[in-house]
C-alpha atoms as a PDB file:
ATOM      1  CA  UNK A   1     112.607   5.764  -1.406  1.00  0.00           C
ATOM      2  CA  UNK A   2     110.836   2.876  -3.380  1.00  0.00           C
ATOM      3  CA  UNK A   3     108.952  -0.130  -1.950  1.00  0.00           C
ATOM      4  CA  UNK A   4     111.460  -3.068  -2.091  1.00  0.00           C
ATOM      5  CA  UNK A   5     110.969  -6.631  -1.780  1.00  0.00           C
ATOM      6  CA  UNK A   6     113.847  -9.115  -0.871  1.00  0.00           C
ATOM      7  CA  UNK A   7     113.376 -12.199  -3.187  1.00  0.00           C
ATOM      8  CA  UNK A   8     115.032 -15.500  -3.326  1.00  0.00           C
ATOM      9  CA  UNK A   9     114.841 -17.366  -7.235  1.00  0.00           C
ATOM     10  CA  UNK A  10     114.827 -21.257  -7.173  1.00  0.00           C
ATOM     11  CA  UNK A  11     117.874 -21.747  -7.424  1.00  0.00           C
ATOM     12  CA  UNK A  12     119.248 -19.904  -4.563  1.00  0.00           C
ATOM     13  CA  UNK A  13     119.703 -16.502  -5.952  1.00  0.00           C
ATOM     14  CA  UNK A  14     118.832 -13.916  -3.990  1.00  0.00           C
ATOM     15  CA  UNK A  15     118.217 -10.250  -5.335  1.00  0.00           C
ATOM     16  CA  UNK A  16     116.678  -6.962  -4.188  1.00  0.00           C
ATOM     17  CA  UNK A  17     113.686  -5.964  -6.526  1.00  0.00           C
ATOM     18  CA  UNK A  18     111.875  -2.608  -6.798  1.00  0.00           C
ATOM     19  CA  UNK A  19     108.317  -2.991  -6.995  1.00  0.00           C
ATOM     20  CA  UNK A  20     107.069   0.270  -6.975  1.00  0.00           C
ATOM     21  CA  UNK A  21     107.696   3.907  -6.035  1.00  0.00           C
ATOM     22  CA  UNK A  22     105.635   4.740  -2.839  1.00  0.00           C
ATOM     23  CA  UNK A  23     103.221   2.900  -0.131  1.00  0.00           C
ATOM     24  CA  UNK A  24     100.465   4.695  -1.632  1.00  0.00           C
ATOM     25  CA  UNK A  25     101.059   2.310  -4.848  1.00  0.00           C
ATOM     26  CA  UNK A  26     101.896  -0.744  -2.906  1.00  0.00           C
ATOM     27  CA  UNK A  27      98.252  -0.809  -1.257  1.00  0.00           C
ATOM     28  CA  UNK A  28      97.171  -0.988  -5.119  1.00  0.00           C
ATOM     29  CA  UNK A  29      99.842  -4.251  -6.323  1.00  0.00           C
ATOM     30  CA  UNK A  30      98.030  -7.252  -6.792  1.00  0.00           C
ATOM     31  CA  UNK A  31      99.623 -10.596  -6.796  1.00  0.00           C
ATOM     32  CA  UNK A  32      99.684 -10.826 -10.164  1.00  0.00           C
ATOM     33  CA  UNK A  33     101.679  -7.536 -10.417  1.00  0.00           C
ATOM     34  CA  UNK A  34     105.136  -8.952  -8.210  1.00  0.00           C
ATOM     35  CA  UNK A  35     104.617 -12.364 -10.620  1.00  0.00           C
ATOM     36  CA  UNK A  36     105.138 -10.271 -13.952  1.00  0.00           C
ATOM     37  CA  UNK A  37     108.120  -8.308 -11.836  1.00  0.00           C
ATOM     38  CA  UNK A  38     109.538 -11.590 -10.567  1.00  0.00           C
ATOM     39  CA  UNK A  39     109.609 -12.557 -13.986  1.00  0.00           C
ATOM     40  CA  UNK A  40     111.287 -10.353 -15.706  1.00  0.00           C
ATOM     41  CA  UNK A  41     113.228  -9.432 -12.834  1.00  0.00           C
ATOM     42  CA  UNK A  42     114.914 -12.967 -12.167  1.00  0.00           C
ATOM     43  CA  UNK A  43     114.684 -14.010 -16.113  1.00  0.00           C
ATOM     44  CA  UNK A  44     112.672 -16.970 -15.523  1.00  0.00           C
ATOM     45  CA  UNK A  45     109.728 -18.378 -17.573  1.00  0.00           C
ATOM     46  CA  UNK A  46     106.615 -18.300 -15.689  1.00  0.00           C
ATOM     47  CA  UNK A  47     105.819 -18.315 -11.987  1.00  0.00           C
ATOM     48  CA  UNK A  48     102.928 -19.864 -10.526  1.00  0.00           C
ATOM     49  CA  UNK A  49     100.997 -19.570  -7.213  1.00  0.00           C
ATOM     50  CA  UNK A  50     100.024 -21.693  -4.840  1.00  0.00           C
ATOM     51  CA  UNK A  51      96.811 -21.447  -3.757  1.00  0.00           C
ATOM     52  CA  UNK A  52      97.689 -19.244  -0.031  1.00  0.00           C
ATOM     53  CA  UNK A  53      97.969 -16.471  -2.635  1.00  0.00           C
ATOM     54  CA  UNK A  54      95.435 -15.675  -5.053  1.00  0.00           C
ATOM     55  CA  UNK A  55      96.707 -13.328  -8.335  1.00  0.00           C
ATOM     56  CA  UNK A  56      93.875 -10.965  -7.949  1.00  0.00           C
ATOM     57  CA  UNK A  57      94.350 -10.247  -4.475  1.00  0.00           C
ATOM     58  CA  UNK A  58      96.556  -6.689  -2.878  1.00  0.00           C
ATOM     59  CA  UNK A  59      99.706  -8.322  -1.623  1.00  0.00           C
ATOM     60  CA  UNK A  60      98.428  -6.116   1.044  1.00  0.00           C
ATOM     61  CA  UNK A  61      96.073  -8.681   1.870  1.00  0.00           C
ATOM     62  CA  UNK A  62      98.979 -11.496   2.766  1.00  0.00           C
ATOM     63  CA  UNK A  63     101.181  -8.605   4.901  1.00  0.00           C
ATOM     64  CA  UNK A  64     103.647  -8.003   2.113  1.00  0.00           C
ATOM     65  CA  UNK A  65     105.666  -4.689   2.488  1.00  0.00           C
ATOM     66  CA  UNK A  66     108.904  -3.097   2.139  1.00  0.00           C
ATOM     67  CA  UNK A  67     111.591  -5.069   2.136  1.00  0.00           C
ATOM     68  CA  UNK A  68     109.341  -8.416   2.864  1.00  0.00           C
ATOM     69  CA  UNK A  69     111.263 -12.004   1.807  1.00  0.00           C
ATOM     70  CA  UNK A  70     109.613 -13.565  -0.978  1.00  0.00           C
ATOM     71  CA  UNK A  71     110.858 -17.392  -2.054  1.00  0.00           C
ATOM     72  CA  UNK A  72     110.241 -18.941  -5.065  1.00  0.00           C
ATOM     73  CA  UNK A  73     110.657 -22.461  -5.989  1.00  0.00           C
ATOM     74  CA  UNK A  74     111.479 -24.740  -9.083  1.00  0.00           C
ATOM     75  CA  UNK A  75     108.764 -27.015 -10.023  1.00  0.00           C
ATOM     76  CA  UNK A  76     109.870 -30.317 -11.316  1.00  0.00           C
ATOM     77  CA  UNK A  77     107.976 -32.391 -13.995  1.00  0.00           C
ATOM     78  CA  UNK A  78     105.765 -35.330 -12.986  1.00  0.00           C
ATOM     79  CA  UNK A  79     105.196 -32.839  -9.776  1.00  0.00           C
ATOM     80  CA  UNK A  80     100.998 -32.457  -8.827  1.00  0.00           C
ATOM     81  CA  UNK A  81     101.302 -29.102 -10.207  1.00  0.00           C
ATOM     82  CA  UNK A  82     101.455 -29.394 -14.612  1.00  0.00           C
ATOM     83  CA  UNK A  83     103.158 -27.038 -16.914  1.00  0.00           C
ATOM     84  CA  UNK A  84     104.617 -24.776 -14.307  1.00  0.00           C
ATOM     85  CA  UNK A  85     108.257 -23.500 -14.326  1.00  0.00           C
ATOM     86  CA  UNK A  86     108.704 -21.358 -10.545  1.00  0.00           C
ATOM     87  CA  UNK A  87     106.282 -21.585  -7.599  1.00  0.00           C
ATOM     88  CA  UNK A  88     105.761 -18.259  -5.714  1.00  0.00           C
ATOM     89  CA  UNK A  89     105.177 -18.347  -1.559  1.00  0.00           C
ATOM     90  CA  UNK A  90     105.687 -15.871   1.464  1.00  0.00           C
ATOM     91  CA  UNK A  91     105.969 -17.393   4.776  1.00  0.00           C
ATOM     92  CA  UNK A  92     103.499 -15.298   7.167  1.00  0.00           C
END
């Protein structure tokens, strides 16, 4: 059984996404790595972080594992944050 994550797209949607294969890859998954999943998982244009999660760090580092809830968020224009489509954020 694969590592799963439970993720929630900005517009309500929620869907089951698998990430990877085993917990021996998970402890390798950077940040950046469940953005370019969420992406093409959700079809959405570009996701964002805020800045409680940093793209180069293990998603180890924030306590994301199997089956952890993971909400994203739709960024307005004329919002603080410029050019950004989906904001990315896990509640710890």
């Amino acid at each position: 059984m694969g590592v799963q994550l439970n993720v929630t797209g900005p517009r309500g949607e929620e869907k089951i996404i698998d990430l990877c294969d085993s917990e021996d890859q998970m402890k390798r998954l950077t940040v950046m790595h469940l953005k370019k999943k969420i992406i093409k998982e959700l079809g959405i244009g570009k996701v964002i972080t805020f800045c409680t999660l940093d793209e180069s760090h293990l998603l180890t580092d924030y306590g994301i594992r199997h089956l952890s809830i993971i909400h994203t968020l739709l960024i307005l224009p004329g919002g603080i944050l410029k050019n950004t489509d989906v904001g990315l954020y896990t509640c710890q």
